[in-house]
N, C-alpha and C. Protein backbone atom coordinates (compact mmCIF):
# COMPACT_ATOMS: atom_id res chain seq x y z
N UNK A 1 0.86 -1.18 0.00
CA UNK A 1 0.00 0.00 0.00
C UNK A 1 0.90 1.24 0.00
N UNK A 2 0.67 2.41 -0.88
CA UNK A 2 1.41 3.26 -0.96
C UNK A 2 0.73 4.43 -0.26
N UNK A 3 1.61 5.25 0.55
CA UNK A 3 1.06 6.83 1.43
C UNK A 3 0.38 7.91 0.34
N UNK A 4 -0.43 8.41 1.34
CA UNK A 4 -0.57 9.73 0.24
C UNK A 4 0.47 10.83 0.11
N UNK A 5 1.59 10.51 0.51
CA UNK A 5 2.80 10.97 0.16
C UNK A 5 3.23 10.56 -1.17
N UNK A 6 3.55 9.41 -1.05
CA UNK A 6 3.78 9.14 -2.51
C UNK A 6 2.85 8.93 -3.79
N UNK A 7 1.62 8.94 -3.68
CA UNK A 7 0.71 9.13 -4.10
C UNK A 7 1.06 11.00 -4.86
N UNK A 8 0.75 11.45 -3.94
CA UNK A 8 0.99 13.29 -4.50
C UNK A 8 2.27 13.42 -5.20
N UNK A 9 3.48 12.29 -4.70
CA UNK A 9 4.49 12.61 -5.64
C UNK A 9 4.48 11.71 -6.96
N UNK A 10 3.21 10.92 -7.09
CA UNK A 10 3.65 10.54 -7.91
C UNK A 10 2.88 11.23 -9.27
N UNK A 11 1.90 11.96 -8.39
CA UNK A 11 1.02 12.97 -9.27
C UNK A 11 1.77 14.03 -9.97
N UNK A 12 2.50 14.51 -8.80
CA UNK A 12 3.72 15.97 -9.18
C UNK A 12 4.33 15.45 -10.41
N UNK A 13 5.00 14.54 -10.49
CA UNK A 13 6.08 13.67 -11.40
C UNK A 13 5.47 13.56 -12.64
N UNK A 14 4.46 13.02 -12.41
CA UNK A 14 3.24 13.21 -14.02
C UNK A 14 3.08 14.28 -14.24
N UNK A 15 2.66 15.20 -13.91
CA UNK A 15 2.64 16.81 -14.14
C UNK A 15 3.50 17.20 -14.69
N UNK A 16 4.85 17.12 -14.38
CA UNK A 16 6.16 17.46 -14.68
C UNK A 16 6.46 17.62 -15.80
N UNK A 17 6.42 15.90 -16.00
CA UNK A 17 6.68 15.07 -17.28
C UNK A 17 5.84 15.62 -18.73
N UNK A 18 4.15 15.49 -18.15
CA UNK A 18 3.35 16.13 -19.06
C UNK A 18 3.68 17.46 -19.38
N UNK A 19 3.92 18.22 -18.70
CA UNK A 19 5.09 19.48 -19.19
C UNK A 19 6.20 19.85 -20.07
N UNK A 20 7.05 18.15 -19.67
CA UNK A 20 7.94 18.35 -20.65
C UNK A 20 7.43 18.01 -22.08
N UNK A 21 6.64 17.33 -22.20
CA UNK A 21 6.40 16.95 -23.55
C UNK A 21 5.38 18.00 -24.29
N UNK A 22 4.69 18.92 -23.20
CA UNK A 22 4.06 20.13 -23.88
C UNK A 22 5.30 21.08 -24.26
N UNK A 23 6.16 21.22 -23.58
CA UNK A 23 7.26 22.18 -24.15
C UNK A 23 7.75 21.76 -25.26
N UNK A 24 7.98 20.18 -25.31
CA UNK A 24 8.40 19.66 -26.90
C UNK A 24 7.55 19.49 -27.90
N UNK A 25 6.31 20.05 -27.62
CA UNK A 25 5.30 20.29 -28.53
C UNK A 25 4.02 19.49 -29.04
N UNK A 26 4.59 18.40 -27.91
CA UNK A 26 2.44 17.56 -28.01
C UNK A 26 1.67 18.14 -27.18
N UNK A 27 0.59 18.12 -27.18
CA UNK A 27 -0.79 18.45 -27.14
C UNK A 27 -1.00 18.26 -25.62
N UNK A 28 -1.90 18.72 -24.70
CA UNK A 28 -1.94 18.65 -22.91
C UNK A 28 -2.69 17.25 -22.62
N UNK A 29 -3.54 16.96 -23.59
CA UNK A 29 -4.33 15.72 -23.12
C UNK A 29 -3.26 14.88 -23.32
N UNK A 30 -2.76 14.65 -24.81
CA UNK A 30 -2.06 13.34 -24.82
C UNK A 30 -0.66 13.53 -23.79
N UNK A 31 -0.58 14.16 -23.39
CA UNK A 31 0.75 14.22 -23.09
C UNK A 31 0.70 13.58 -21.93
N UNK A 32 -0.48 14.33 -20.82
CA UNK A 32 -0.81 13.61 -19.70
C UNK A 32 -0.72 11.99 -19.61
N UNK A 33 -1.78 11.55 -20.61
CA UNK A 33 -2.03 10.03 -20.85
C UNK A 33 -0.79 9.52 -20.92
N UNK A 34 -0.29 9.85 -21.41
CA UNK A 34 1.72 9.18 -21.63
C UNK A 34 2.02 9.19 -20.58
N UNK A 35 2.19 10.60 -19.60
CA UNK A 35 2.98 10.91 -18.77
C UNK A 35 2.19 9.92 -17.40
N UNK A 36 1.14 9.90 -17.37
CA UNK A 36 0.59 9.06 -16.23
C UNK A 36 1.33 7.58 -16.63
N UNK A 37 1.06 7.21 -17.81
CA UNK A 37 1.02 5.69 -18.21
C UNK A 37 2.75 5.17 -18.06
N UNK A 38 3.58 6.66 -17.78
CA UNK A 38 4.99 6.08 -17.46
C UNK A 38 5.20 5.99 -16.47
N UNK A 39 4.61 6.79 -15.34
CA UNK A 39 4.50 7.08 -13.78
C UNK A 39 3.98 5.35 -13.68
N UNK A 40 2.77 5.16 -13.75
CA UNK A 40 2.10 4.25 -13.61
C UNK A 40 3.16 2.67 -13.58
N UNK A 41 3.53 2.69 -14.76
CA UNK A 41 4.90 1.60 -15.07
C UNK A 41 6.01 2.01 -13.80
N UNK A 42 6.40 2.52 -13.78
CA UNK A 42 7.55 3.08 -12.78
C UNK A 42 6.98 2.49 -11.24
N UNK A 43 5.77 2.78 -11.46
CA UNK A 43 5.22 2.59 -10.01
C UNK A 43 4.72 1.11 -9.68
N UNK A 44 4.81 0.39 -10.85
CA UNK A 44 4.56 -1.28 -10.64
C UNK A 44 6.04 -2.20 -10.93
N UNK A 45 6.83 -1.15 -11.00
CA UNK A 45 8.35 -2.28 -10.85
C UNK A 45 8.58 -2.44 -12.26
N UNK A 46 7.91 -1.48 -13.13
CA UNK A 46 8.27 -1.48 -14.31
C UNK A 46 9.09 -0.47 -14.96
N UNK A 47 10.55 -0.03 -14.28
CA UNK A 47 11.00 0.82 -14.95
C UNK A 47 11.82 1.05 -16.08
N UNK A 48 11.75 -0.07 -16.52
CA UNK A 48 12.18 -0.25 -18.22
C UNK A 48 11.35 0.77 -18.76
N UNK A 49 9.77 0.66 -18.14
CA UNK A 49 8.64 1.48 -19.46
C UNK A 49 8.34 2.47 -18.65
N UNK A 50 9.51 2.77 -17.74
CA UNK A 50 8.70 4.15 -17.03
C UNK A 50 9.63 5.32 -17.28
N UNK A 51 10.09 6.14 -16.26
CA UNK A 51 10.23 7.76 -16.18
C UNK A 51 11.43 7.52 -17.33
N UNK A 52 12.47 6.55 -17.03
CA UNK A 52 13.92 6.44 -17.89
C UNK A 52 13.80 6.77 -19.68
N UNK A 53 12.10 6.90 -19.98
CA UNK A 53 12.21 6.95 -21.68
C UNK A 53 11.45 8.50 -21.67
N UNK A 54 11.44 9.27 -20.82
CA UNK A 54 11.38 10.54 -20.79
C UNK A 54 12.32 11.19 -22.00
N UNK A 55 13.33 11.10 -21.80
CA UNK A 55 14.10 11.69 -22.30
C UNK A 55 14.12 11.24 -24.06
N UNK A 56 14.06 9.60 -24.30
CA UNK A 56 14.20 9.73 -26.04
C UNK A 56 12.54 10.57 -26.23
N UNK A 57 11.82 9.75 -25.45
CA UNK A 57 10.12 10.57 -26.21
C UNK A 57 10.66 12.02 -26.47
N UNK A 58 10.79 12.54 -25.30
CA UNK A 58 11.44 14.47 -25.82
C UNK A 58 11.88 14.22 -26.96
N UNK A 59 13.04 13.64 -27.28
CA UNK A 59 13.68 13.79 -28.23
C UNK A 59 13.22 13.59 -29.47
N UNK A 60 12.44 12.68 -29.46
CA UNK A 60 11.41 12.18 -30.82
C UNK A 60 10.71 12.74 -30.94
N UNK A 61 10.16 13.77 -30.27
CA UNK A 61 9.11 14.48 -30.55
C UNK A 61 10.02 16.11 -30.79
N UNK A 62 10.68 16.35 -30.51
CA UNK A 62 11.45 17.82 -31.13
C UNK A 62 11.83 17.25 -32.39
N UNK A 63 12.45 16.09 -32.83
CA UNK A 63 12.81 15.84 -34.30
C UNK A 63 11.66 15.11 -35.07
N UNK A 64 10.38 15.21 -34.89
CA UNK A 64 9.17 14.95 -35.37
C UNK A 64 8.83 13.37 -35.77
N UNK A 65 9.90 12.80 -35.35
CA UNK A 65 9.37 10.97 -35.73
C UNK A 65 8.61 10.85 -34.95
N UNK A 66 7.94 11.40 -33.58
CA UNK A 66 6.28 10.98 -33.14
C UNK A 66 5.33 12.28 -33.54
N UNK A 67 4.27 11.99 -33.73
CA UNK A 67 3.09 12.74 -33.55
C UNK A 67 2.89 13.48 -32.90
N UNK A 68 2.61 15.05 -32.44
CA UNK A 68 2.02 15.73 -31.70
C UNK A 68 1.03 15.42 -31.14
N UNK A 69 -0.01 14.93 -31.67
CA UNK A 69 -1.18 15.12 -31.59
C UNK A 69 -1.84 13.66 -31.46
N UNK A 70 -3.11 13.16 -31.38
CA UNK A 70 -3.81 12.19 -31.30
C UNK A 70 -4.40 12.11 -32.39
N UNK A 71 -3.62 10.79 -33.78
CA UNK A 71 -3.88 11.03 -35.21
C UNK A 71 -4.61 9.83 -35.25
N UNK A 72 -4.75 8.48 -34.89
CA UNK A 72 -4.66 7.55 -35.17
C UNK A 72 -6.22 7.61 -36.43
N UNK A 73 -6.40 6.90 -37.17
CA UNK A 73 -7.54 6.78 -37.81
C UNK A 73 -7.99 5.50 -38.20
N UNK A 74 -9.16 4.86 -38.83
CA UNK A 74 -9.34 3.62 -38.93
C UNK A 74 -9.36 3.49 -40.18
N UNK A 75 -8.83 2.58 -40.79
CA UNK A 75 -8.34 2.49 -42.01
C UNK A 75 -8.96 1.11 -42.85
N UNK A 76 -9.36 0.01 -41.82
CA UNK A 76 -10.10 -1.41 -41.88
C UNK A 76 -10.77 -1.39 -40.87
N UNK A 77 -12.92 -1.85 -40.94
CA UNK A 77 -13.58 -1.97 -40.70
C UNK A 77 -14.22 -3.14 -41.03
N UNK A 78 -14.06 -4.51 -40.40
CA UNK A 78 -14.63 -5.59 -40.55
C UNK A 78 -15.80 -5.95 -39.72
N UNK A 79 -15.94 -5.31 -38.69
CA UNK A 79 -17.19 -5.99 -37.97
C UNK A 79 -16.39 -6.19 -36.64
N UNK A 80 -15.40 -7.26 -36.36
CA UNK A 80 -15.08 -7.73 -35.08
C UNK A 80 -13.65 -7.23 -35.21
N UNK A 81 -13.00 -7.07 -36.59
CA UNK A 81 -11.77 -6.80 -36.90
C UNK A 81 -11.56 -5.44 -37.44
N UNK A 82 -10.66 -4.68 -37.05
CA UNK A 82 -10.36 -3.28 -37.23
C UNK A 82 -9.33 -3.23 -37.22
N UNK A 83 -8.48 -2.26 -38.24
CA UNK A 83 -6.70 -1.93 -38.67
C UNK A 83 -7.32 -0.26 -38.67
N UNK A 84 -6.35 0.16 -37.95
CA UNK A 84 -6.36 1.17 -36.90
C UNK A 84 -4.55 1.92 -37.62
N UNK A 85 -4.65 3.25 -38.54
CA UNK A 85 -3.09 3.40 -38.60
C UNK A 85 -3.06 5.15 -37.27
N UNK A 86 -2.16 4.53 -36.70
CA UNK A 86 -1.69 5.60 -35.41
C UNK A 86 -0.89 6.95 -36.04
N UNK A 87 -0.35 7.14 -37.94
CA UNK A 87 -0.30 8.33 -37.70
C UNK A 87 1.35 9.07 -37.03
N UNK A 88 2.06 7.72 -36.38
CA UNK A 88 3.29 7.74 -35.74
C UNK A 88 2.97 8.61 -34.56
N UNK A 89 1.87 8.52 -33.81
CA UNK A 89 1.83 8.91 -32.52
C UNK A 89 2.38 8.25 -31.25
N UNK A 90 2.06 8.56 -30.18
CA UNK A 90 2.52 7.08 -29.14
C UNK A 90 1.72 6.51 -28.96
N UNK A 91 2.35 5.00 -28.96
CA UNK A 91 1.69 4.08 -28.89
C UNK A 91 0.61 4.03 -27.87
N UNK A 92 0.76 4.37 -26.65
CA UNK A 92 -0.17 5.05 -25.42
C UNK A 92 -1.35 4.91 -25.80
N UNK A 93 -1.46 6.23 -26.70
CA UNK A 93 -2.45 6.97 -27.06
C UNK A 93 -3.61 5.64 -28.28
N UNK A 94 -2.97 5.22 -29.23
CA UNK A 94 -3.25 4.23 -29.78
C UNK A 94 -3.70 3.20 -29.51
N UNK A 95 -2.93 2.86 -28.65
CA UNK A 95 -3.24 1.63 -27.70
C UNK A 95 -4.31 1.41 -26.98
N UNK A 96 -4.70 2.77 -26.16
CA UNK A 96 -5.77 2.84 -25.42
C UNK A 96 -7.37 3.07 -26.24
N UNK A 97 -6.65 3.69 -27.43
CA UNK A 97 -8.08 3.76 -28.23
C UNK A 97 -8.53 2.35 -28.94
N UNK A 98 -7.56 1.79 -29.25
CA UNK A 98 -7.54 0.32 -29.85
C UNK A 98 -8.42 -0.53 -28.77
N UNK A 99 -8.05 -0.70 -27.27
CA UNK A 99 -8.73 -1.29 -26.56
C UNK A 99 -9.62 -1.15 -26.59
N UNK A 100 -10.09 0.47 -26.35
CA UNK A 100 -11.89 0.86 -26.63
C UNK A 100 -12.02 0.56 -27.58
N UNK A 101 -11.93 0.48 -28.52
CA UNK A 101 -12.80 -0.43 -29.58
C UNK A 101 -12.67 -1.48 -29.33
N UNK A 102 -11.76 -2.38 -29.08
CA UNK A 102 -12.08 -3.61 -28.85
C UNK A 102 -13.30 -3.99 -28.13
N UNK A 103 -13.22 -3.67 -26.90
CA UNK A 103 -13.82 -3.42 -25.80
C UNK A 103 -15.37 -3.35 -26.66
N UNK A 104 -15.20 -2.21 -27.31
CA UNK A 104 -17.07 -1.94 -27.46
C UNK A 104 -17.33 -3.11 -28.64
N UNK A 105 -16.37 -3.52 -29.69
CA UNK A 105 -16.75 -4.56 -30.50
C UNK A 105 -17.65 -5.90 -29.66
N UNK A 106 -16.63 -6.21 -28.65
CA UNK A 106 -16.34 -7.47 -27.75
C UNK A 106 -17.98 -7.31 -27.07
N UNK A 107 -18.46 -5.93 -26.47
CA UNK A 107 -19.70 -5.97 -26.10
C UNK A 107 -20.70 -6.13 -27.45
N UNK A 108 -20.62 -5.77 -28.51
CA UNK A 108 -21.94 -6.18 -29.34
C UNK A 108 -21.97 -7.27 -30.74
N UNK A 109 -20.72 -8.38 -30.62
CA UNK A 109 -20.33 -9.16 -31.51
C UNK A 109 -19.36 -10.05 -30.62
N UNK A 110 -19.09 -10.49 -29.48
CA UNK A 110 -19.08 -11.05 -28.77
C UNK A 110 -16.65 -10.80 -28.87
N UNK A 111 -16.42 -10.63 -29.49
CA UNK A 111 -14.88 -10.53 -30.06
C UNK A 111 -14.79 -9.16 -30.45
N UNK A 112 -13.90 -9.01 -30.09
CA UNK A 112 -13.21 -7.57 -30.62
C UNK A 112 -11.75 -7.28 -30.96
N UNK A 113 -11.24 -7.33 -32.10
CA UNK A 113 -9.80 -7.08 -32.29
C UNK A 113 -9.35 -6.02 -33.56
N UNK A 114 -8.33 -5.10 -32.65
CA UNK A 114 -7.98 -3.88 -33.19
C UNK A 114 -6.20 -4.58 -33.43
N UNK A 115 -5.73 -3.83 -34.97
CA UNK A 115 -4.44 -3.89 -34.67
C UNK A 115 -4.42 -2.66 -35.67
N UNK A 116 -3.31 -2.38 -34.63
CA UNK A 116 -2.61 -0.85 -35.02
C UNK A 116 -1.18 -1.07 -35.52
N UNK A 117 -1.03 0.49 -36.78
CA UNK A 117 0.10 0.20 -37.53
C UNK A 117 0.90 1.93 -37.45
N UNK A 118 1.84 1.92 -37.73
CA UNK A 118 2.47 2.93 -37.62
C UNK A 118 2.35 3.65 -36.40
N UNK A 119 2.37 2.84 -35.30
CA UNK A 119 2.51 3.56 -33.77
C UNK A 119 3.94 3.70 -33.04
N UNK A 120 4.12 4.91 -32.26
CA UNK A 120 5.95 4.62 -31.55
C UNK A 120 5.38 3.75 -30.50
N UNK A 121 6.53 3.60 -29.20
CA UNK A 121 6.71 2.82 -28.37
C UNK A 121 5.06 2.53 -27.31
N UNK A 122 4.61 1.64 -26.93
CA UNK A 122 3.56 1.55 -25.97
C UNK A 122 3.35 1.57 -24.52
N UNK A 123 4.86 1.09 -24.28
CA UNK A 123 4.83 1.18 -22.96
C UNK A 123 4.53 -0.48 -22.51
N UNK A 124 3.80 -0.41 -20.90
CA UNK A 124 3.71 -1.27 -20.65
C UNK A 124 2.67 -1.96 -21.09
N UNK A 125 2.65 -3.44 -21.54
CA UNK A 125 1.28 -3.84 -22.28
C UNK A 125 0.30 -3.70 -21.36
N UNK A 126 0.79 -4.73 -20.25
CA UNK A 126 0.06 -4.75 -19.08
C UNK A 126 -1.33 -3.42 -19.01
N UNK A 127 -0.82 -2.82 -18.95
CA UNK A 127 -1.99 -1.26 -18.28
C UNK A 127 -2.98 -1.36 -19.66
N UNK A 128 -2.65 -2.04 -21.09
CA UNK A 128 -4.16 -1.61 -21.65
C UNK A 128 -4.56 -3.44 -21.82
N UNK A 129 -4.34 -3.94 -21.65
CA UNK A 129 -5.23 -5.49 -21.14
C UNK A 129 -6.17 -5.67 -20.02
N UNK A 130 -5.38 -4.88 -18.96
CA UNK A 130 -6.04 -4.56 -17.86
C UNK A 130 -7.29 -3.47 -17.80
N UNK A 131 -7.72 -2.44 -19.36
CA UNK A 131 -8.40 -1.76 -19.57
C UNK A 131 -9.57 -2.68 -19.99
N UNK A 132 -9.24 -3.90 -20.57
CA UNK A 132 -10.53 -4.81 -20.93
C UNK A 132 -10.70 -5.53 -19.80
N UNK A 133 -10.42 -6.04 -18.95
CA UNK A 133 -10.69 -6.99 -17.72
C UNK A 133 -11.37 -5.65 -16.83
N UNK A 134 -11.19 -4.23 -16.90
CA UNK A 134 -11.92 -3.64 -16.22
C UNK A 134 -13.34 -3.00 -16.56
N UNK A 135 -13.74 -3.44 -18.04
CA UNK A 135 -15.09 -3.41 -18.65
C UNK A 135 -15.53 -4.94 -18.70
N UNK A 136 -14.77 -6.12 -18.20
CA UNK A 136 -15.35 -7.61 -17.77
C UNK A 136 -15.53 -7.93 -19.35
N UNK A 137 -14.38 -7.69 -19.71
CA UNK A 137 -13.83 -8.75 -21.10
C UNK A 137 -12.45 -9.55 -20.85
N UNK A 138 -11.65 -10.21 -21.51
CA UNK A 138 -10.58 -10.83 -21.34
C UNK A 138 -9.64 -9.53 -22.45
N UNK A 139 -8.38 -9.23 -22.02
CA UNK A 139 -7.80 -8.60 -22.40
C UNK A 139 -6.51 -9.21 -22.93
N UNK A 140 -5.64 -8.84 -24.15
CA UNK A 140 -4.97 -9.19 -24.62
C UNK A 140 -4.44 -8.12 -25.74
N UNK A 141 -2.96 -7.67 -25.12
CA UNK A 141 -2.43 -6.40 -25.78
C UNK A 141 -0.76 -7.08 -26.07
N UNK A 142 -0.20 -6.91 -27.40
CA UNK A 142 0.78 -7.01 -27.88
C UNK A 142 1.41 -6.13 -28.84
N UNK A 143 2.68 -6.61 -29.31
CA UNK A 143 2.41 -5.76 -29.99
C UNK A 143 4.55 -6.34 -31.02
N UNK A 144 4.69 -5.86 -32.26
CA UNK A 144 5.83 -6.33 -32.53
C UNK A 144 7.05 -5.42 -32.59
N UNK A 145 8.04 -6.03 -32.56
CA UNK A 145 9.91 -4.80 -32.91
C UNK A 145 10.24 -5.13 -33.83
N UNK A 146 11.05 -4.29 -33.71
CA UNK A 146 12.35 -4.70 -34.69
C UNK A 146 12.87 -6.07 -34.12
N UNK A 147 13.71 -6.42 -35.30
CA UNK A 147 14.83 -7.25 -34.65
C UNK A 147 15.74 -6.72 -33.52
N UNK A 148 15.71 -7.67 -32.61
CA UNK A 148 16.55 -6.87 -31.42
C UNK A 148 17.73 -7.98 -31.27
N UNK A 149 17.29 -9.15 -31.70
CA UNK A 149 18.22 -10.41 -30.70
C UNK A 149 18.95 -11.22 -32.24
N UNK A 150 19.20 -12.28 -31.88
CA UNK A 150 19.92 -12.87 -32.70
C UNK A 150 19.08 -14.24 -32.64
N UNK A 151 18.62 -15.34 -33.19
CA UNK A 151 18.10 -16.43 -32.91
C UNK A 151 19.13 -17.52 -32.33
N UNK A 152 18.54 -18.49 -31.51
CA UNK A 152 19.91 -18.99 -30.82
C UNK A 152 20.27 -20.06 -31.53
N UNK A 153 22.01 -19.38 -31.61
CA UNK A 153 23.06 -20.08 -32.06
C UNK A 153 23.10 -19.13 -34.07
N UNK A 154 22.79 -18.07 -33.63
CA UNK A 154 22.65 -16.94 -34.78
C UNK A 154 23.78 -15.60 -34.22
N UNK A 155 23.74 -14.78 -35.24
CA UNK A 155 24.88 -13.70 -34.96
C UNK A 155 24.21 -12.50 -35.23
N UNK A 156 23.26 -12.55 -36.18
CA UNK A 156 22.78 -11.47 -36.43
C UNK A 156 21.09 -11.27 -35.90
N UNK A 157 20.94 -10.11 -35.29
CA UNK A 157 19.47 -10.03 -35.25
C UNK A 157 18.23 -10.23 -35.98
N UNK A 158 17.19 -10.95 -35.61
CA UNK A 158 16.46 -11.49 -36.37
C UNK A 158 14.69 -12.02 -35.69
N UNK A 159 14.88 -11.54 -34.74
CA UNK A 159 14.20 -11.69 -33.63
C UNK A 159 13.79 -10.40 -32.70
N UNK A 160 12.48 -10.12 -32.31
CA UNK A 160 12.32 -9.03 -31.65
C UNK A 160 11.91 -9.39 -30.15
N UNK A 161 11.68 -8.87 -29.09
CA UNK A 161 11.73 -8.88 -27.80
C UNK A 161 10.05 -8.71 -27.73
N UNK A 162 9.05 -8.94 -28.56
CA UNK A 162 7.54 -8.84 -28.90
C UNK A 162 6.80 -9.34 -27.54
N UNK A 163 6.52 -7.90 -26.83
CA UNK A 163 5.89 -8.28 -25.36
C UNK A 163 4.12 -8.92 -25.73
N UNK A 164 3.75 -9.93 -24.60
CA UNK A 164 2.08 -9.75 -24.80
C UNK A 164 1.94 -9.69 -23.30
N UNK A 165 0.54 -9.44 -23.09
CA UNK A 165 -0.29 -9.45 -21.49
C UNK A 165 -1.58 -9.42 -21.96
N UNK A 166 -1.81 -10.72 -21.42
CA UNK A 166 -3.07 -11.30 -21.26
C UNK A 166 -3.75 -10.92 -19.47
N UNK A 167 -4.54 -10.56 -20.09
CA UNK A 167 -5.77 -10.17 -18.54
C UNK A 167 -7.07 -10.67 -18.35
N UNK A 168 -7.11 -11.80 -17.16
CA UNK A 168 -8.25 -11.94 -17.14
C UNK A 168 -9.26 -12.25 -15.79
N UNK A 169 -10.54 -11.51 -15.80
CA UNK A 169 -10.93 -10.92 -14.28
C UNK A 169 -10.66 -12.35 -13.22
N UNK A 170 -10.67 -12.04 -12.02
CA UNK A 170 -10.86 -12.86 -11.22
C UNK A 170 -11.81 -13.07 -10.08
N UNK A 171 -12.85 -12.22 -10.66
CA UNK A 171 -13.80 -11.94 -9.84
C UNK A 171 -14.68 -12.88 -9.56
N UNK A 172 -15.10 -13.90 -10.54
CA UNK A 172 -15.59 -15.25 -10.50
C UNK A 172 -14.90 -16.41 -10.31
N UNK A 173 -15.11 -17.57 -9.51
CA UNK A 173 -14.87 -18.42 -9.33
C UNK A 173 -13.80 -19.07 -10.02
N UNK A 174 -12.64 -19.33 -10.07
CA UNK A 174 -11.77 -20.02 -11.26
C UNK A 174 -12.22 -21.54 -11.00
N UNK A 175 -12.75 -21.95 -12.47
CA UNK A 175 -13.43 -23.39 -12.29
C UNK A 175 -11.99 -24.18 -12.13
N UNK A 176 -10.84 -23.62 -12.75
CA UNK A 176 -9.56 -24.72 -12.87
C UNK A 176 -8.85 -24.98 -11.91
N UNK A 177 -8.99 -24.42 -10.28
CA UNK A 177 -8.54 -24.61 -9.56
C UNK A 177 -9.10 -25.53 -8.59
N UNK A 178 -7.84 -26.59 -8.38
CA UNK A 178 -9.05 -27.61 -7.36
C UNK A 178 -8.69 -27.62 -6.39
């Protein structure tokens, strides 16, 4: 359980952050959403995807390889299936809209799947899987890289570090446990 000490600092810290990326020239809403969603990571032991990528986002966003703004648009409309291009925004921002649609597909066609193309980094998957297990769907957020690794007993990269997180409620009974 965390104090409302650290609680307020961890509010300040988002503030901050969302600052810096308004000075580098995105927009106050999205910026927030980022800036919480890195706090947020930081604050679950995830600081790979937290405060430490402050600094390239700035940077990608003064030399314009991300988006200012919240571009993403829908580009494929199937019914349960949707291709979603982000526009080169952050992935954040994408991500979270991707879920809501999922999300609302999943309520009136029983499935819902969004994949998004031309998005930067997402962060932690975790936080938008956990956006469908909190409308009482099963959640499932991934997403692919570059080559980062080498395949084993390989030299050259060829292989990406492709996170997933699967979420699913536990509010009912787990029949599989005996």
């Amino acid at each position: 359980m965390t104090s409302g000490k650290s609680n307020v600092a961890a509010v300040a810290l988002s503030a901050y952050i969302s600052r810096m990326f308004v000075a580098a020239g995105a927009a106050h809403a999205e910026s927030q959403l980022v800036s919480d969603a890195l706090v947020d990571a930081e604050l679950e032991g995830l600081q790979s995807h937290g405060v430490m990528l402050v600094e390239l986002y700035v940077d990608r966003l003064r030399h314009g390889s991300v988006a200012t703004i919240w571009g993403a648009t829908i580009v494929s409309d199937r019914g349960v299936a949707i291709v979603m291009d982000a526009g080169h925004e952050f992935g954040h921002l994408s991500a979270a809209r991707a879920m809501g649609l999922a999300i609302e597909r999943a309520r009136l066609r029983g499935a819902g799947i969004v994949a998004v193309r031309s998005a930067f980094h997402f962060g932690a998957a975790r936080r938008f899987a956990l956006l469908a297990v909190e409308a009482d769907c099963i959640g499932i957020a991934m997403c692919n890289t570059r080559p980062l690794m080498p395949a084993p007993g390989g030299a050259e990269p060829v292989v990406g570090n492709n996170p997933i997180a699967i979420a699913v409620s536990g509010r009912r009974p787990n029949p599989y446990r005996s």
